[in-house]
C-alpha atoms as a PDB file:
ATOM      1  CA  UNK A   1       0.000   0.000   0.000  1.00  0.00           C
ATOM      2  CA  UNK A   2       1.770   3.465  -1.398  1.00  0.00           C
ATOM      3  CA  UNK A   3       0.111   6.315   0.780  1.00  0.00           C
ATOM      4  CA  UNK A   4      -0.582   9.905  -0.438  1.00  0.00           C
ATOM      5  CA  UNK A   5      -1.072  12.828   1.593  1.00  0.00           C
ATOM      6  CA  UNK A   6      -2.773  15.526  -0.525  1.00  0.00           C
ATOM      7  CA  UNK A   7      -2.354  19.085   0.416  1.00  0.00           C
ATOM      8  CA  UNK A   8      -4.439  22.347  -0.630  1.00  0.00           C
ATOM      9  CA  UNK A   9      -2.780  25.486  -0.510  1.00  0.00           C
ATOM     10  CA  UNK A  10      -5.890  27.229   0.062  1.00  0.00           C
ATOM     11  CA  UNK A  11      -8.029  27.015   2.979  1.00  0.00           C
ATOM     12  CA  UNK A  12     -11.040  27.482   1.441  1.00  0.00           C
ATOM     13  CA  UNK A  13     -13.417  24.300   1.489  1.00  0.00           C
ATOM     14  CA  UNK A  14     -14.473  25.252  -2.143  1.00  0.00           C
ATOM     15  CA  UNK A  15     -11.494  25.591  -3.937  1.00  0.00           C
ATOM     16  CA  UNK A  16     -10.858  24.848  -7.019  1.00  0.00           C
ATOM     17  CA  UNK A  17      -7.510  23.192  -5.910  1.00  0.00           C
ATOM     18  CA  UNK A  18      -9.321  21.105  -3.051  1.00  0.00           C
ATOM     19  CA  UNK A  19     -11.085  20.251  -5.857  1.00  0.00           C
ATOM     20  CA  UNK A  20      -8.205  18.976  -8.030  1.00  0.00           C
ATOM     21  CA  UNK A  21      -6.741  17.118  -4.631  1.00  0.00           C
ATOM     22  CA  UNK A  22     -10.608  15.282  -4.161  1.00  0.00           C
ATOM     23  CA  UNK A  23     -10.489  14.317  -7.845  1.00  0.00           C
ATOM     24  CA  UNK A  24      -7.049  12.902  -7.456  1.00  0.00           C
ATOM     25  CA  UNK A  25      -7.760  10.763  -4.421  1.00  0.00           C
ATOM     26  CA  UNK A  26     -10.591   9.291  -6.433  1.00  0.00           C
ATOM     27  CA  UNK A  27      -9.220   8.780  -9.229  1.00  0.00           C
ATOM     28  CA  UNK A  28      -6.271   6.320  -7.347  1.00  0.00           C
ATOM     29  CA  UNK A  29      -6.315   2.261  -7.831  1.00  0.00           C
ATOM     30  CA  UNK A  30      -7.456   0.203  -4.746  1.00  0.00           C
ATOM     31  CA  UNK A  31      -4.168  -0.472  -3.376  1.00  0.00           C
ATOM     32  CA  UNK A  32      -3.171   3.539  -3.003  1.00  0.00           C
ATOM     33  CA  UNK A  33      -4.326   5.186   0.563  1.00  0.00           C
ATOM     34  CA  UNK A  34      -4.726   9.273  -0.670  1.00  0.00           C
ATOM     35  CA  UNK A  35      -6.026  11.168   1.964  1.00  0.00           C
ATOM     36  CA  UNK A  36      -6.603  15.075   1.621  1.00  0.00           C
ATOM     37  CA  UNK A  37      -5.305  16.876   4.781  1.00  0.00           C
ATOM     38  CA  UNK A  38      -7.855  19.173   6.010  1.00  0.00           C
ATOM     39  CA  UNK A  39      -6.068  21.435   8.625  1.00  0.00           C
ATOM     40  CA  UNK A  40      -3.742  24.039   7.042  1.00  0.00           C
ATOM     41  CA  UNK A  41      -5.787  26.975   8.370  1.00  0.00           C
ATOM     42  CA  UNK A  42      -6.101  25.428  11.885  1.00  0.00           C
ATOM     43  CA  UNK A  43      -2.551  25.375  12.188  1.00  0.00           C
ATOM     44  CA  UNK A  44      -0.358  28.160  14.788  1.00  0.00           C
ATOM     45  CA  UNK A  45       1.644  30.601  13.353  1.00  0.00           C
ATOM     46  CA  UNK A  46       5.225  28.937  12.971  1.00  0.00           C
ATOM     47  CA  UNK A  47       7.670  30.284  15.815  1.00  0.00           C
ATOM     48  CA  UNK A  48      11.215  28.460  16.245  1.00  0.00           C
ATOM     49  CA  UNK A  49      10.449  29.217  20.093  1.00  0.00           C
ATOM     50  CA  UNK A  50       7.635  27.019  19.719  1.00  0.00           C
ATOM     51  CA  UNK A  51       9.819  24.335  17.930  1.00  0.00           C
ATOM     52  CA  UNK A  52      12.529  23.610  20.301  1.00  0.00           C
ATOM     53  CA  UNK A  53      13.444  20.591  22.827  1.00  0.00           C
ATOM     54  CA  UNK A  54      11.901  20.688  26.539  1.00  0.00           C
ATOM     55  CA  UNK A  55       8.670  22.818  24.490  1.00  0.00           C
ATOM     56  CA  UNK A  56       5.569  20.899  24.193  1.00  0.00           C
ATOM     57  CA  UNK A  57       4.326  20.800  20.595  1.00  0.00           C
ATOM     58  CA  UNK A  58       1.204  21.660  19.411  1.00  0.00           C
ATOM     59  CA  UNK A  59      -1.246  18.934  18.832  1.00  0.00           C
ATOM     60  CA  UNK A  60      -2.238  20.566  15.762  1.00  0.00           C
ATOM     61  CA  UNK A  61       0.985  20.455  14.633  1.00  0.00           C
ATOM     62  CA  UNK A  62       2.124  16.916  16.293  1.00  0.00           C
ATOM     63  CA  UNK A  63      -1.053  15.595  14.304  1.00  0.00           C
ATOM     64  CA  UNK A  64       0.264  17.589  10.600  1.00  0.00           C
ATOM     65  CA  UNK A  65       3.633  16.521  11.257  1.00  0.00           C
ATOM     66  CA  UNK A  66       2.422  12.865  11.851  1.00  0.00           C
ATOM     67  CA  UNK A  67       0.498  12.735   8.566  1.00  0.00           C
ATOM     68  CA  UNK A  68       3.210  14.010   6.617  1.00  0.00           C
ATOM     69  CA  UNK A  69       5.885  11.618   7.858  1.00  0.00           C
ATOM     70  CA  UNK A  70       3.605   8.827   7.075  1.00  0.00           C
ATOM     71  CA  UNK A  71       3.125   9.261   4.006  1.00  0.00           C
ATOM     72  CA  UNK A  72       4.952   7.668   1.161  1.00  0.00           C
ATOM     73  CA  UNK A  73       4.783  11.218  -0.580  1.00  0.00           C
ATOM     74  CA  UNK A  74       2.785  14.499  -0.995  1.00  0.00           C
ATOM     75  CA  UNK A  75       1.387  16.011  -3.656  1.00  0.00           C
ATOM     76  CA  UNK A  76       0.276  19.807  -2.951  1.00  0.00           C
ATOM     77  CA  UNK A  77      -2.653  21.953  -5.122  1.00  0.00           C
ATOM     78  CA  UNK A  78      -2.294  25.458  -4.207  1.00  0.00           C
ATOM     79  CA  UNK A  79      -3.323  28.777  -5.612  1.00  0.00           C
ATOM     80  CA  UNK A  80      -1.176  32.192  -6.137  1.00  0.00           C
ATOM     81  CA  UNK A  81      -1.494  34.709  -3.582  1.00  0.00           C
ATOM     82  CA  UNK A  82      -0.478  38.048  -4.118  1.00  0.00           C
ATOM     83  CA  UNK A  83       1.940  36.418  -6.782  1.00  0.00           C
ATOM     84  CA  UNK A  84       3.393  34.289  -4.074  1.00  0.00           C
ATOM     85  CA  UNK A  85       2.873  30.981  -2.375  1.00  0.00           C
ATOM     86  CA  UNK A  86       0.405  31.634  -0.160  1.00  0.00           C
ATOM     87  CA  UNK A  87       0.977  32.436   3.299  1.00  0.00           C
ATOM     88  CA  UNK A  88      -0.558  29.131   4.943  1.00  0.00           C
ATOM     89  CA  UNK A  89       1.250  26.901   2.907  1.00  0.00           C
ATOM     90  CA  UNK A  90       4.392  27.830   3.731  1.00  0.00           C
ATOM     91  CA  UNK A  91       3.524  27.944   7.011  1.00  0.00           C
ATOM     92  CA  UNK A  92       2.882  24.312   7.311  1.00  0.00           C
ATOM     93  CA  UNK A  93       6.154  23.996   5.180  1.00  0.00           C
ATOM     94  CA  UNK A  94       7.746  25.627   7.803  1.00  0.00           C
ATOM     95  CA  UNK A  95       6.603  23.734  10.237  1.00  0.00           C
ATOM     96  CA  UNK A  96       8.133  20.328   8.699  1.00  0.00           C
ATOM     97  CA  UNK A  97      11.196  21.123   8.547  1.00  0.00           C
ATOM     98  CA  UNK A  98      12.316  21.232  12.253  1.00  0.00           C
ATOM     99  CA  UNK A  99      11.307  17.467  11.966  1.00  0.00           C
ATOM    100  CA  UNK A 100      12.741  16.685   8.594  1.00  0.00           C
ATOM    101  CA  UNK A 101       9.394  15.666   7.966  1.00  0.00           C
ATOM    102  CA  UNK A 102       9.461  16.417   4.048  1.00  0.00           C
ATOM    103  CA  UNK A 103      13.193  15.496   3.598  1.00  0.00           C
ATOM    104  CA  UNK A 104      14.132  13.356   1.017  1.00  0.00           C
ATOM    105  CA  UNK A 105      10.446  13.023   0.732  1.00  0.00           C
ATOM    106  CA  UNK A 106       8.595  12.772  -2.590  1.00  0.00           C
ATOM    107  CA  UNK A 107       6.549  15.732  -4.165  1.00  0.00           C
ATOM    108  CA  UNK A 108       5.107  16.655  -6.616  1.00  0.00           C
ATOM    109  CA  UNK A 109       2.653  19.545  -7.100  1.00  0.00           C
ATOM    110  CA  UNK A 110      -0.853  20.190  -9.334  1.00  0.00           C
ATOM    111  CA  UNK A 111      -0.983  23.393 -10.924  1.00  0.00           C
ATOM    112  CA  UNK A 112      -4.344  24.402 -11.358  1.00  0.00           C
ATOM    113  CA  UNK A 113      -4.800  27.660 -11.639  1.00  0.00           C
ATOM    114  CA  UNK A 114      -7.882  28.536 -14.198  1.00  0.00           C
ATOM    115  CA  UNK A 115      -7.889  31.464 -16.991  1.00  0.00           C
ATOM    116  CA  UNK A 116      -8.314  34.265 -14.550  1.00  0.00           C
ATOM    117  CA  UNK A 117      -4.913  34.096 -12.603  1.00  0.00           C
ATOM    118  CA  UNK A 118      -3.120  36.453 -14.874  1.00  0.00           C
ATOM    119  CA  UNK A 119       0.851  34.283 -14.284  1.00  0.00           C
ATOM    120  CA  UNK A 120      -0.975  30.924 -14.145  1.00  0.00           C
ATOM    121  CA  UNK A 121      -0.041  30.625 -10.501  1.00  0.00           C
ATOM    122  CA  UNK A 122       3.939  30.154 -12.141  1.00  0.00           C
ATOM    123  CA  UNK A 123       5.516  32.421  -9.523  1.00  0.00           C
ATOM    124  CA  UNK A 124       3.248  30.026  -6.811  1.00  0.00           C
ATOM    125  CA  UNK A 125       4.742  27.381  -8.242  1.00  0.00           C
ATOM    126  CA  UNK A 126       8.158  29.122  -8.536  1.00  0.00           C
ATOM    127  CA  UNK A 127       7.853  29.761  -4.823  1.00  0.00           C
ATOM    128  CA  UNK A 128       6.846  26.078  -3.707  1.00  0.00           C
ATOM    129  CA  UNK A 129       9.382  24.561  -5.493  1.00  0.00           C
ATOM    130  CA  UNK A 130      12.628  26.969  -3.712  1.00  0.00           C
ATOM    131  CA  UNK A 131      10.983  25.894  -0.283  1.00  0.00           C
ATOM    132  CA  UNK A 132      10.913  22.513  -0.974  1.00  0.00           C
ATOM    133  CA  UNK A 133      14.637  22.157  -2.158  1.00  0.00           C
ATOM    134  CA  UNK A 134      15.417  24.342   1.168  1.00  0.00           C
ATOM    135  CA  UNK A 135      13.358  21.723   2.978  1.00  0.00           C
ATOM    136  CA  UNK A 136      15.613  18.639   1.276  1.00  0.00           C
ATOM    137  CA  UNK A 137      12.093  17.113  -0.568  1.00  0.00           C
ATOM    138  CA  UNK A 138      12.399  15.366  -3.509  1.00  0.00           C
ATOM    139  CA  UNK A 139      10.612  16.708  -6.137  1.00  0.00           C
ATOM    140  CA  UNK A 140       9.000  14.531  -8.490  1.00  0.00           C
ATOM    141  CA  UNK A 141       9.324  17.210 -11.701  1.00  0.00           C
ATOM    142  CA  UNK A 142       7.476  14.118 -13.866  1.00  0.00           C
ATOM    143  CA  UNK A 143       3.916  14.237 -11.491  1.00  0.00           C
ATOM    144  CA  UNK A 144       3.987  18.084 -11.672  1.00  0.00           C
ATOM    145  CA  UNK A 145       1.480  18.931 -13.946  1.00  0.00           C
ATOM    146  CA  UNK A 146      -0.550  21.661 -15.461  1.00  0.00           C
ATOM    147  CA  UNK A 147      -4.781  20.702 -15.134  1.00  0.00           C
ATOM    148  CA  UNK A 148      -6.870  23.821 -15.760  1.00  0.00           C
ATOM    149  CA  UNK A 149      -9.604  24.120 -13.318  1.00  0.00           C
ATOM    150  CA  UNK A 150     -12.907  26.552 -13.026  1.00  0.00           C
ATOM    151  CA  UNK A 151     -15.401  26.438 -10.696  1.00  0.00           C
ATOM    152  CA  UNK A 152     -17.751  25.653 -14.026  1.00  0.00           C
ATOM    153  CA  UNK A 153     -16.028  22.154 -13.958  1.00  0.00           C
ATOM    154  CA  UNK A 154     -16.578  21.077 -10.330  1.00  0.00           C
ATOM    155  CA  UNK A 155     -19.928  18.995  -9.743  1.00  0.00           C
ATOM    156  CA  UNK A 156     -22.004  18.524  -6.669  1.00  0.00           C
ATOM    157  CA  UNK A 157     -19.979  15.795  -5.402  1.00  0.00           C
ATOM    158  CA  UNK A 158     -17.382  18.039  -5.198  1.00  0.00           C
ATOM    159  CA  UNK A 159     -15.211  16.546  -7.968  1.00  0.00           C
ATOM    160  CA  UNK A 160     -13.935  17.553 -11.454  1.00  0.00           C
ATOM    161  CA  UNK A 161     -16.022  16.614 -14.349  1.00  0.00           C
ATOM    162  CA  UNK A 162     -13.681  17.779 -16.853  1.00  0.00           C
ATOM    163  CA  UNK A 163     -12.121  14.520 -18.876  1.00  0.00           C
ATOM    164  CA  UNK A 164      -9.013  16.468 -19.603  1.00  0.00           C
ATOM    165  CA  UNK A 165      -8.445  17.432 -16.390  1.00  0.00           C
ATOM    166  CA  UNK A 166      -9.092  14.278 -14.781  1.00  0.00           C
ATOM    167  CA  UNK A 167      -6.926  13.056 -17.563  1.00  0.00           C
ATOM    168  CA  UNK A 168      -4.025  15.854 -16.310  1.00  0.00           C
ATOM    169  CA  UNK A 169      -4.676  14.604 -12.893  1.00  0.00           C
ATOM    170  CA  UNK A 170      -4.652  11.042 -12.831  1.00  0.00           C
ATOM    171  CA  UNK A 171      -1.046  10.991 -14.943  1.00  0.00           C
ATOM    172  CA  UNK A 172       0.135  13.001 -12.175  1.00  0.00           C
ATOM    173  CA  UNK A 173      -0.976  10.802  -9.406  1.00  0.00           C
ATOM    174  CA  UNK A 174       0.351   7.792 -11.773  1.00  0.00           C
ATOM    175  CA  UNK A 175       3.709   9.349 -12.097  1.00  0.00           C
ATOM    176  CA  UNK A 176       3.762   9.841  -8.245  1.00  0.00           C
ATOM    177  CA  UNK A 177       2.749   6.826  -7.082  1.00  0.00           C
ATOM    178  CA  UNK A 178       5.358   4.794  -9.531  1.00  0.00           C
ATOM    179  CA  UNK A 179       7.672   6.964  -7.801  1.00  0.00           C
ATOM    180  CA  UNK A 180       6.896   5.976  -4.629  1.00  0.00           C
ATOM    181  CA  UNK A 181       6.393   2.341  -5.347  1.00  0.00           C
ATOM    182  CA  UNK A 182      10.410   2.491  -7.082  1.00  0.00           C
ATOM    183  CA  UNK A 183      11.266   3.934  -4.050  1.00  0.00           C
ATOM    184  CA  UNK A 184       9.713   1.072  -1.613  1.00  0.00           C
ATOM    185  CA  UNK A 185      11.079  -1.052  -3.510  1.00  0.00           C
ATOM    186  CA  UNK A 186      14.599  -0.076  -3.172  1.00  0.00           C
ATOM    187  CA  UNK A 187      13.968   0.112   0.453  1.00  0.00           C
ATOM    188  CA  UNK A 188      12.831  -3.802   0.502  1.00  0.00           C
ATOM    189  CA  UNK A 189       9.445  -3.370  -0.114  1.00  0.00           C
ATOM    190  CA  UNK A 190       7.386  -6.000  -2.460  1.00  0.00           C
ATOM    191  CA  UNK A 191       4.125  -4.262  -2.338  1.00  0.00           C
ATOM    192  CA  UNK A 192       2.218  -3.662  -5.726  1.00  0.00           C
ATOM    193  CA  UNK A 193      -0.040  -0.579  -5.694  1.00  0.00           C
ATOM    194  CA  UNK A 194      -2.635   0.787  -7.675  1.00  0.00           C
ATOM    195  CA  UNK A 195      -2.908   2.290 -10.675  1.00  0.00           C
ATOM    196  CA  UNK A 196      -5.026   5.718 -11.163  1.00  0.00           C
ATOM    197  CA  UNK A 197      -8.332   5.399 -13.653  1.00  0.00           C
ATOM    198  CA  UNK A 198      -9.313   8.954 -15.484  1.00  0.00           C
END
């Protein structure tokens, strides 16, 4: 079993990007565990006073930490705020590395940014990917993909309609997951794992 955690950049329930991550955790084979974290805006402002031995940690962030360094790898949706990565994000970014919770871990990212971001969320993207080298994660350049997204193309169930963009989606989870399973297998590891369907 190859386990995803799937993080939204945006703390809004009806993005567009938790969107994309909803579509990609349905969209995995049987044998894949994807599980969107829900907390990002729950989580403290990062402090390094608050991240130090002999300092309780918060449960909040004892419970994100935990899910990330379960995971076989993440894969992140996020939007472009004020041409950046948005705020949030990088605070739960922040907040891995005093763990080495996303070191040497795989990621890859979904941009899906629709016609009205005027960069297509690039500089985001630009952003996410300088924090994640500073934070020693692996990224998976192959499962970052491009999957344009409106709110037009997300259906009551909360998922994207859209064949190309499930299409977009699902060949980024594939590429992910392969990763993941080469890397389990190098580490001993016989599992098989799923295979995404568009």
């Amino acid at each position: 079993m190859i386990s995803l955690l799937l993080i939204s950049g945006s703390a809004r329930d009806g993005s567009t990007n938790v969107a994309a991550l909803r579509t990609a955790a349905a969209v995995t084979g049987d044998d894949v565990d994807a599980v969107v974290f829900g907390g990002i805006g729950e989580l403290p402002l990062f402090n390094p006073d608050d991240d130090r031995e002999g300092v309780p940690i918060d449960p909040r962030v004892a419970a994100m930490r935990a899910a990330v360094g379960a995971a076989d790898a993440l894969l992140i949706c996020t939007p472009e705020y004020a041409g950046a990565l948005p705020a949030a994000l990088k605070n739960l970014l922040e907040w891995t590395i005093g763990d080495a919770g996303t070191y040497r871990k795989p990621v890859a990212w979904i941009n899906a940014a629709g016609p009205a971001a005027p960069s297509g969320a690039v500089d985001a993207h630009e952003s996410l990917a300088k924090v994640l080298r500073y934070a020693g994660a692996e990224i998976v350049d192959g499962a970052c993909v491009r999957a344009l997204v409106t709110r037009e193309m997300v259906g009551p169930d909360g998922l994207i309609s859209d064949q190309g963009s499930r299409a977009a989606i699902a060949a980024a989870v594939t590429a992910l997951v392969d990763h993941a399973r080469a890397r389990a297998r190098e580490a001993g590891s016989s599992e098989d794992v799923g295979v995404p369907r568009a």
